[in-house]
Each structure stands twice: as C-alpha cells, then as structure tokens.
PDB file of N, CA and C in Angstrom:
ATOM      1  N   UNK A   1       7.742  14.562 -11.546  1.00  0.00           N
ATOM      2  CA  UNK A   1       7.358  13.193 -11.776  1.00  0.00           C
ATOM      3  C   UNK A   1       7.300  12.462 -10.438  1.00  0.00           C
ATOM      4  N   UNK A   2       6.255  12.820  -9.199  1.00  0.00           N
ATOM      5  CA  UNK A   2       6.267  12.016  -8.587  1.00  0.00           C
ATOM      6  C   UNK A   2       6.207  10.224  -8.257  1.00  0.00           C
ATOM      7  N   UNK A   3       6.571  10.204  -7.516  1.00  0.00           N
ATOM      8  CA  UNK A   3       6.866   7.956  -7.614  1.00  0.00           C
ATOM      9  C   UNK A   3       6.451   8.059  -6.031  1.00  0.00           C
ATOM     10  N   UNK A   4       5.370   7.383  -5.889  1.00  0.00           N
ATOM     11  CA  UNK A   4       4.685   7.142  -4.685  1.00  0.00           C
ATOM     12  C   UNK A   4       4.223   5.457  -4.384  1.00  0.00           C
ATOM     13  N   UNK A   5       4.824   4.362  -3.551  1.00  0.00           N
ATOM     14  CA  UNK A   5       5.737   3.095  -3.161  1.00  0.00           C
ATOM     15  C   UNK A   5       4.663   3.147  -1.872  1.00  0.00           C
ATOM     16  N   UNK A   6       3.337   2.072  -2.228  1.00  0.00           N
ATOM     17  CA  UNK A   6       1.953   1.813  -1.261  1.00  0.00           C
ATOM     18  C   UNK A   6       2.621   0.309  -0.879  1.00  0.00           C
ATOM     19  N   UNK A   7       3.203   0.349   0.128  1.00  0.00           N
ATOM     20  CA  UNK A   7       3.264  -1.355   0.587  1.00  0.00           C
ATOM     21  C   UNK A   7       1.984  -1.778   1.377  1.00  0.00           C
ATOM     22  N   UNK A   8       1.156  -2.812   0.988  1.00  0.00           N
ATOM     23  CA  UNK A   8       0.127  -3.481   2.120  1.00  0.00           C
ATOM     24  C   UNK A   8       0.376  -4.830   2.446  1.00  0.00           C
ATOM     25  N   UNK A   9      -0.002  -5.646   3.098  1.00  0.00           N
ATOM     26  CA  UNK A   9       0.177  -7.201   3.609  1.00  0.00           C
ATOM     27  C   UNK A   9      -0.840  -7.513   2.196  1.00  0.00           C
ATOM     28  N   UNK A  10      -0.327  -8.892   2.172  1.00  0.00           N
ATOM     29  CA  UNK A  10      -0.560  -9.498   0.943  1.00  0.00           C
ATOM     30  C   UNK A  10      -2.273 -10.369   1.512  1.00  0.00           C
ATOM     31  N   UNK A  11      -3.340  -9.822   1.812  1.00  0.00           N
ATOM     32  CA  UNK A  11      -4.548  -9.974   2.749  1.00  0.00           C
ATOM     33  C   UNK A  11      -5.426  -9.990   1.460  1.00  0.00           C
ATOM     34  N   UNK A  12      -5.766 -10.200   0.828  1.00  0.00           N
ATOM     35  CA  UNK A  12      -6.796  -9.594  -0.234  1.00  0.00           C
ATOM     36  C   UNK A  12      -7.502  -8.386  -0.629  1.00  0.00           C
ATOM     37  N   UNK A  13      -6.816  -7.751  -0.780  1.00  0.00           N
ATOM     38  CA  UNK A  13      -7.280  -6.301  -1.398  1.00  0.00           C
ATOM     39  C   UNK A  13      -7.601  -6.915  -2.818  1.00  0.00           C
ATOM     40  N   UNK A  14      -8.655  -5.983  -3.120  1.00  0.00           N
ATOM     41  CA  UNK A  14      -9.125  -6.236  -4.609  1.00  0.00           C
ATOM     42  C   UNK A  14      -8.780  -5.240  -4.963  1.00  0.00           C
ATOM     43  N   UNK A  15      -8.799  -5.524  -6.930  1.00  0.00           N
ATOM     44  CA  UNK A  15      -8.448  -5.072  -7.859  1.00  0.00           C
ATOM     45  C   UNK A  15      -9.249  -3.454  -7.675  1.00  0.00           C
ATOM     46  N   UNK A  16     -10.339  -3.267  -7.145  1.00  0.00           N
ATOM     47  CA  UNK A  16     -11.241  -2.227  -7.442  1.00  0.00           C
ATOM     48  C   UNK A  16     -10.426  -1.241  -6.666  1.00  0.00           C
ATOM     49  N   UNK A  17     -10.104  -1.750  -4.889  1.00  0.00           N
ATOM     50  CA  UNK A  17      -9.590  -0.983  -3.958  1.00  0.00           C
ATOM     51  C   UNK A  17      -7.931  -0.794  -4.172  1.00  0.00           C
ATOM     52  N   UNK A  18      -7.715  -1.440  -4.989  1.00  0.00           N
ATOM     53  CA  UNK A  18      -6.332  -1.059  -5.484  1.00  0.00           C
ATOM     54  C   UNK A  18      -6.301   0.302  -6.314  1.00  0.00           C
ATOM     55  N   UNK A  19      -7.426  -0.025  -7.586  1.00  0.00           N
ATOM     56  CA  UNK A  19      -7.414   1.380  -8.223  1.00  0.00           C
ATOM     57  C   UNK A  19      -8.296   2.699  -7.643  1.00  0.00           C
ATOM     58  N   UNK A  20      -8.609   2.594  -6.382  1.00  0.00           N
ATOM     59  CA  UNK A  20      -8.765   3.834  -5.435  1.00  0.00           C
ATOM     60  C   UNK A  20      -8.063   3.988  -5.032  1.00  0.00           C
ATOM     61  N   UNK A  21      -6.950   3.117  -4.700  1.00  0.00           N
ATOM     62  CA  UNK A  21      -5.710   3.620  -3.953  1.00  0.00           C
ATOM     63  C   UNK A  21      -4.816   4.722  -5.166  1.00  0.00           C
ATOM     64  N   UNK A  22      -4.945   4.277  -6.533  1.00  0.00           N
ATOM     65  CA  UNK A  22      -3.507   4.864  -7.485  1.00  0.00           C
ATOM     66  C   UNK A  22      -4.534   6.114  -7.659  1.00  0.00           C
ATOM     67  N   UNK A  23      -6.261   6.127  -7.715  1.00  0.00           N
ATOM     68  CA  UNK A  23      -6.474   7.036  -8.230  1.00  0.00           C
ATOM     69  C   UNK A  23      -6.456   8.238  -7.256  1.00  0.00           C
ATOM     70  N   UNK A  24      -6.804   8.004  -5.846  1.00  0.00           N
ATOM     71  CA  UNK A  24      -7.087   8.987  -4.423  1.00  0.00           C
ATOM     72  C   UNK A  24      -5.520   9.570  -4.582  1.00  0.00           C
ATOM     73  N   UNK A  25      -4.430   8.924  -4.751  1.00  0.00           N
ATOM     74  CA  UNK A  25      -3.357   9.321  -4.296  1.00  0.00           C
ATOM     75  C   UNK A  25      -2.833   9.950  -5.619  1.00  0.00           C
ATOM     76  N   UNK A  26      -3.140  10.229  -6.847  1.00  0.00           N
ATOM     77  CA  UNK A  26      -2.734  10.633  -7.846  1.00  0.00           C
ATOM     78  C   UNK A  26      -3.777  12.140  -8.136  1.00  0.00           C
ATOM     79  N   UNK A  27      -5.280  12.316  -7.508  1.00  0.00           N
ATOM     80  CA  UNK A  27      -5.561  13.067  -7.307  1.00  0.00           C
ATOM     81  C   UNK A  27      -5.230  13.919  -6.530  1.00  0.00           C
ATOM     82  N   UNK A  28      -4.914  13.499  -5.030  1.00  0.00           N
ATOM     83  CA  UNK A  28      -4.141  14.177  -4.270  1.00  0.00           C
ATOM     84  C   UNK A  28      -2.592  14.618  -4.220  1.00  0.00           C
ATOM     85  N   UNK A  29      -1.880  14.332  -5.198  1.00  0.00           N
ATOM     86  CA  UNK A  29      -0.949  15.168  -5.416  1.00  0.00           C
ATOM     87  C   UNK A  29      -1.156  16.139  -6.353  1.00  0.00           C
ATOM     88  N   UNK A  30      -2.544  15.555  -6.926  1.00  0.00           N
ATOM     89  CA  UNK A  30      -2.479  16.820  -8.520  1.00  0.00           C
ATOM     90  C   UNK A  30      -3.250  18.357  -7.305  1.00  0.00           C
ATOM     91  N   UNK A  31      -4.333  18.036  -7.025  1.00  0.00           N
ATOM     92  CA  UNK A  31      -4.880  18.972  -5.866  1.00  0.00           C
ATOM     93  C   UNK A  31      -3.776  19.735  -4.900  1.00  0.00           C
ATOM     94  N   UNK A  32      -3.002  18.897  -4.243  1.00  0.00           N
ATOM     95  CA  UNK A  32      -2.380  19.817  -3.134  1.00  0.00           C
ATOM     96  C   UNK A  32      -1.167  19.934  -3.396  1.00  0.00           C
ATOM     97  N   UNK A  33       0.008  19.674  -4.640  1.00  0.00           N
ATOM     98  CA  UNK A  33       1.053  19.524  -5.129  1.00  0.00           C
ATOM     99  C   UNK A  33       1.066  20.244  -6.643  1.00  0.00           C
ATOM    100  N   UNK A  34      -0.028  20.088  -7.369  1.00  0.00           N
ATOM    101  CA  UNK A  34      -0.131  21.004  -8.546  1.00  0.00           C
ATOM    102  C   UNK A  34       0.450  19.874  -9.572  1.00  0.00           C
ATOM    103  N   UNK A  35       0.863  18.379  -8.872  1.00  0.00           N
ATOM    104  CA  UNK A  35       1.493  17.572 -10.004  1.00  0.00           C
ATOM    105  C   UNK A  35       0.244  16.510 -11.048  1.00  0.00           C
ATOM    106  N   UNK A  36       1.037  16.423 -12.162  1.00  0.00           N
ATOM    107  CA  UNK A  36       0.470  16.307 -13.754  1.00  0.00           C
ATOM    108  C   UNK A  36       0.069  14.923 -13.384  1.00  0.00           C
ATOM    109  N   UNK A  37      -1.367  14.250 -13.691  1.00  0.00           N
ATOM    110  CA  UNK A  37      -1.447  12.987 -13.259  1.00  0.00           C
ATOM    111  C   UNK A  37      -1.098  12.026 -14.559  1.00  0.00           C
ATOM    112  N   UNK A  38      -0.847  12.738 -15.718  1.00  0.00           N
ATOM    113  CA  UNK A  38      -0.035  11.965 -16.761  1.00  0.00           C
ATOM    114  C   UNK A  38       1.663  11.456 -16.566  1.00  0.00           C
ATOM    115  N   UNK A  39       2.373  12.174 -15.111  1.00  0.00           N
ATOM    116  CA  UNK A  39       3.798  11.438 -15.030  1.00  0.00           C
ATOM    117  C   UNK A  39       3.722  10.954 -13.647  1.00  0.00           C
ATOM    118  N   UNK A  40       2.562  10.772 -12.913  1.00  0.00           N
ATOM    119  CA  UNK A  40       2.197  10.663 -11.356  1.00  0.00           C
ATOM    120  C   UNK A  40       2.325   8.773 -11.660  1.00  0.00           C
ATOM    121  N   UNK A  41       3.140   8.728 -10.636  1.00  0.00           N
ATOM    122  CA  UNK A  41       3.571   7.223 -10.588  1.00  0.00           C
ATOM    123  C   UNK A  41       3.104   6.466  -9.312  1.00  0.00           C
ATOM    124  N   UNK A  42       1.967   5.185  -8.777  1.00  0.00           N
ATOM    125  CA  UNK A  42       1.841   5.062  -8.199  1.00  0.00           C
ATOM    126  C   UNK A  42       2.474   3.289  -8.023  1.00  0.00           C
ATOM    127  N   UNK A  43       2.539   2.800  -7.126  1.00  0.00           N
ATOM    128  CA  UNK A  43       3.187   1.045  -7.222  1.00  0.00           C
ATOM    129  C   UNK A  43       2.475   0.352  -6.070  1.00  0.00           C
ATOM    130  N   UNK A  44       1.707  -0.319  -5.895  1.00  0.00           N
ATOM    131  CA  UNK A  44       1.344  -1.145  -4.404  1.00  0.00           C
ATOM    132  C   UNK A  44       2.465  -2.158  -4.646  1.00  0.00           C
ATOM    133  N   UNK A  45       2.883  -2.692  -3.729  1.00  0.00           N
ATOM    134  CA  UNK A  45       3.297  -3.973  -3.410  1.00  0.00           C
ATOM    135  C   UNK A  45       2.808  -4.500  -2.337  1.00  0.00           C
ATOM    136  N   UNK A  46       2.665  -6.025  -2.582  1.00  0.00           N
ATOM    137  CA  UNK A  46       1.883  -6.826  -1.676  1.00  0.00           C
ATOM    138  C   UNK A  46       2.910  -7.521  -1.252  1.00  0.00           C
ATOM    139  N   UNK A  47       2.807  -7.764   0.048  1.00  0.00           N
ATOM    140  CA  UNK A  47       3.764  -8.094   1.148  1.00  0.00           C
ATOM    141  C   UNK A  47       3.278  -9.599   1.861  1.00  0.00           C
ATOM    142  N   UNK A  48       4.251 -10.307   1.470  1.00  0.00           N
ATOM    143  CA  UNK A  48       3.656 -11.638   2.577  1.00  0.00           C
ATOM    144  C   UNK A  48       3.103 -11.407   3.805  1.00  0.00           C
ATOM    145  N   UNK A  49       2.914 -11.851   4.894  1.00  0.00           N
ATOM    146  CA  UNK A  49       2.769 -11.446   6.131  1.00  0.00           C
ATOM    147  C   UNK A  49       4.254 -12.349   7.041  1.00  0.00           C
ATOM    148  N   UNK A  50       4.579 -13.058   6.617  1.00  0.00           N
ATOM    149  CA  UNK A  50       5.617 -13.769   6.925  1.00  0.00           C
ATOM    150  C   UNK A  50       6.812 -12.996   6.358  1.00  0.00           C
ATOM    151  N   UNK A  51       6.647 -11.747   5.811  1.00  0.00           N
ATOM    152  CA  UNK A  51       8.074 -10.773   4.958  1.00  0.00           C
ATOM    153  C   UNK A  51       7.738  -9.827   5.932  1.00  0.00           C
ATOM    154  N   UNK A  52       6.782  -9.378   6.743  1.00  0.00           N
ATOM    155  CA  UNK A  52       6.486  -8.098   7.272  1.00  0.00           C
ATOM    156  C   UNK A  52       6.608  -8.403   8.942  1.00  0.00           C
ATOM    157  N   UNK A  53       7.631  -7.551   9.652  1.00  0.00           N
ATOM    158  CA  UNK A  53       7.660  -7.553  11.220  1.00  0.00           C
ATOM    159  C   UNK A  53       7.590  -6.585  11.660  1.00  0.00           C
ATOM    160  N   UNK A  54       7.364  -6.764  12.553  1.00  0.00           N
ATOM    161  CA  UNK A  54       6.745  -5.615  13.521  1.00  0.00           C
ATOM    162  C   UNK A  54       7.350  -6.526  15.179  1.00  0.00           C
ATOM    163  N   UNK A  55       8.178  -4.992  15.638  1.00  0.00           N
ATOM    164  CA  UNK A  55       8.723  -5.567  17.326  1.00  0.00           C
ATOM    165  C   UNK A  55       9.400  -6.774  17.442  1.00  0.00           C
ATOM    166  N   UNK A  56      10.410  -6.917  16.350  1.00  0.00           N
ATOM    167  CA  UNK A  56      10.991  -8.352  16.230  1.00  0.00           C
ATOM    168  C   UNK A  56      10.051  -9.605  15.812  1.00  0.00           C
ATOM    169  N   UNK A  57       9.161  -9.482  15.337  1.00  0.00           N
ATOM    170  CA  UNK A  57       8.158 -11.008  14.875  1.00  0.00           C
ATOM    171  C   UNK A  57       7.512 -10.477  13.655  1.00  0.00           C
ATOM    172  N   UNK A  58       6.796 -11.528  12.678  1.00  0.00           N
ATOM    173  CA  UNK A  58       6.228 -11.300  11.506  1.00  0.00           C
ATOM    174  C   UNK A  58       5.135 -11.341  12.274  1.00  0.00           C
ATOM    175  N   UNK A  59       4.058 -10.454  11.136  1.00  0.00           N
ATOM    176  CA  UNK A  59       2.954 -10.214  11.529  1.00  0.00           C
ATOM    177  C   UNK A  59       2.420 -11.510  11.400  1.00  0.00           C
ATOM    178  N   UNK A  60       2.666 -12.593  10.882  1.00  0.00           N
ATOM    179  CA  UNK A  60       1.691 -13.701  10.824  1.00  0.00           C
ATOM    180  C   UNK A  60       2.028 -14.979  12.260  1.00  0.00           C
ATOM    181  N   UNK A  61       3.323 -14.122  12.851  1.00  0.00           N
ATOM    182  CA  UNK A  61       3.109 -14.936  14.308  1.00  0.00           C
ATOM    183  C   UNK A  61       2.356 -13.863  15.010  1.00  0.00           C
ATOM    184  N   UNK A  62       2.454 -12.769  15.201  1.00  0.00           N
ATOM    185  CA  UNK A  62       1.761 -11.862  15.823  1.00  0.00           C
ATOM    186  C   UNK A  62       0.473 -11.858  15.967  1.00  0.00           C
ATOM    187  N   UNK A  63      -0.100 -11.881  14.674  1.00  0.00           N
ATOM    188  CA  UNK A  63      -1.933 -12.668  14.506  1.00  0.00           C
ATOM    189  C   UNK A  63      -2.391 -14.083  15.129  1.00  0.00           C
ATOM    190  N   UNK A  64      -1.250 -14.736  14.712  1.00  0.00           N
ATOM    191  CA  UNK A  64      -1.564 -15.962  15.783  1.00  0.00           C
ATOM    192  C   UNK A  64      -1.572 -15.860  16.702  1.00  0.00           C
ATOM    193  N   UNK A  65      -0.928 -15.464  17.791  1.00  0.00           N
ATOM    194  CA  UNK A  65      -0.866 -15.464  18.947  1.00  0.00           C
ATOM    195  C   UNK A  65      -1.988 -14.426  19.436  1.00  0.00           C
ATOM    196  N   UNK A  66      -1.898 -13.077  18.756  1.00  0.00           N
ATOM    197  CA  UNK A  66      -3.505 -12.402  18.874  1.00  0.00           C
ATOM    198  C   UNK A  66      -4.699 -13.312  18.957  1.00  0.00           C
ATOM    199  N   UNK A  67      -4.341 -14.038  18.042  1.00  0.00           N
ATOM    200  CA  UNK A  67      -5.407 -14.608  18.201  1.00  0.00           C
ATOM    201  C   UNK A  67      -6.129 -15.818  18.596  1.00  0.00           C
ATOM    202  N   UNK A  68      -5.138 -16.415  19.087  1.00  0.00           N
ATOM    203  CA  UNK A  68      -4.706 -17.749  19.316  1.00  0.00           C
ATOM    204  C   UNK A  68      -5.488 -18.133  21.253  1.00  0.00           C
TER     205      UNK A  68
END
C-alpha cells in the first residue's frame, strides 16, 4: 500500500495538473514497483510560500528580492 506525500508552493496548479501528478505517479509505481493502483495512495499539499524556506528565508522573501 504505497502513500506517496507531493508537497508544491501554493502557486496555482490546476485541478487537471494535479490529476497528472496522482495519475504519472500511481502508474509509475504500478510499472516499476509491480504496486496495485487500487491501494496506491497519492496526497499533494499546497504550501503557502510564506510556510516554505529555503537558506533561512521563505520563498516569498526570496522572490522578492529576486525580483525586486
């Protein structure tokens, strides 16, 4: 029963590219793992950008100043 935990920044991913994400990654364990895509568990969570750091800073000071 794999459980496979997709964190992305909370940026707008759509609904469509979400379900390429559960389906690519639920195929690819059935393909190279041999696992059943009836107990294949996939979860995105969407991440503020102000919850997510990188090198001591959130990515949403990091973009600013990228870009700033």
């Amino acid at each position: 029963m794999p459980y496979v935990n997709i964190k992305i920044t909370r940026e707008g991913a759509t609904a469509e590219q979400k379900a390429a994400l559960i389906e690519g990654v639920t195929r690819l364990l059935q393909e190279t793992l041999n696992k059943n895509p009836a107990t294949t568990f996939v979860v995105i969570d969407e991440v503020d950008t102000d919850n997510w750091g990188i090198g001591g800073e959130s990515v949403t000071v990091r973009r600013q100043r990228d870009t700033g």
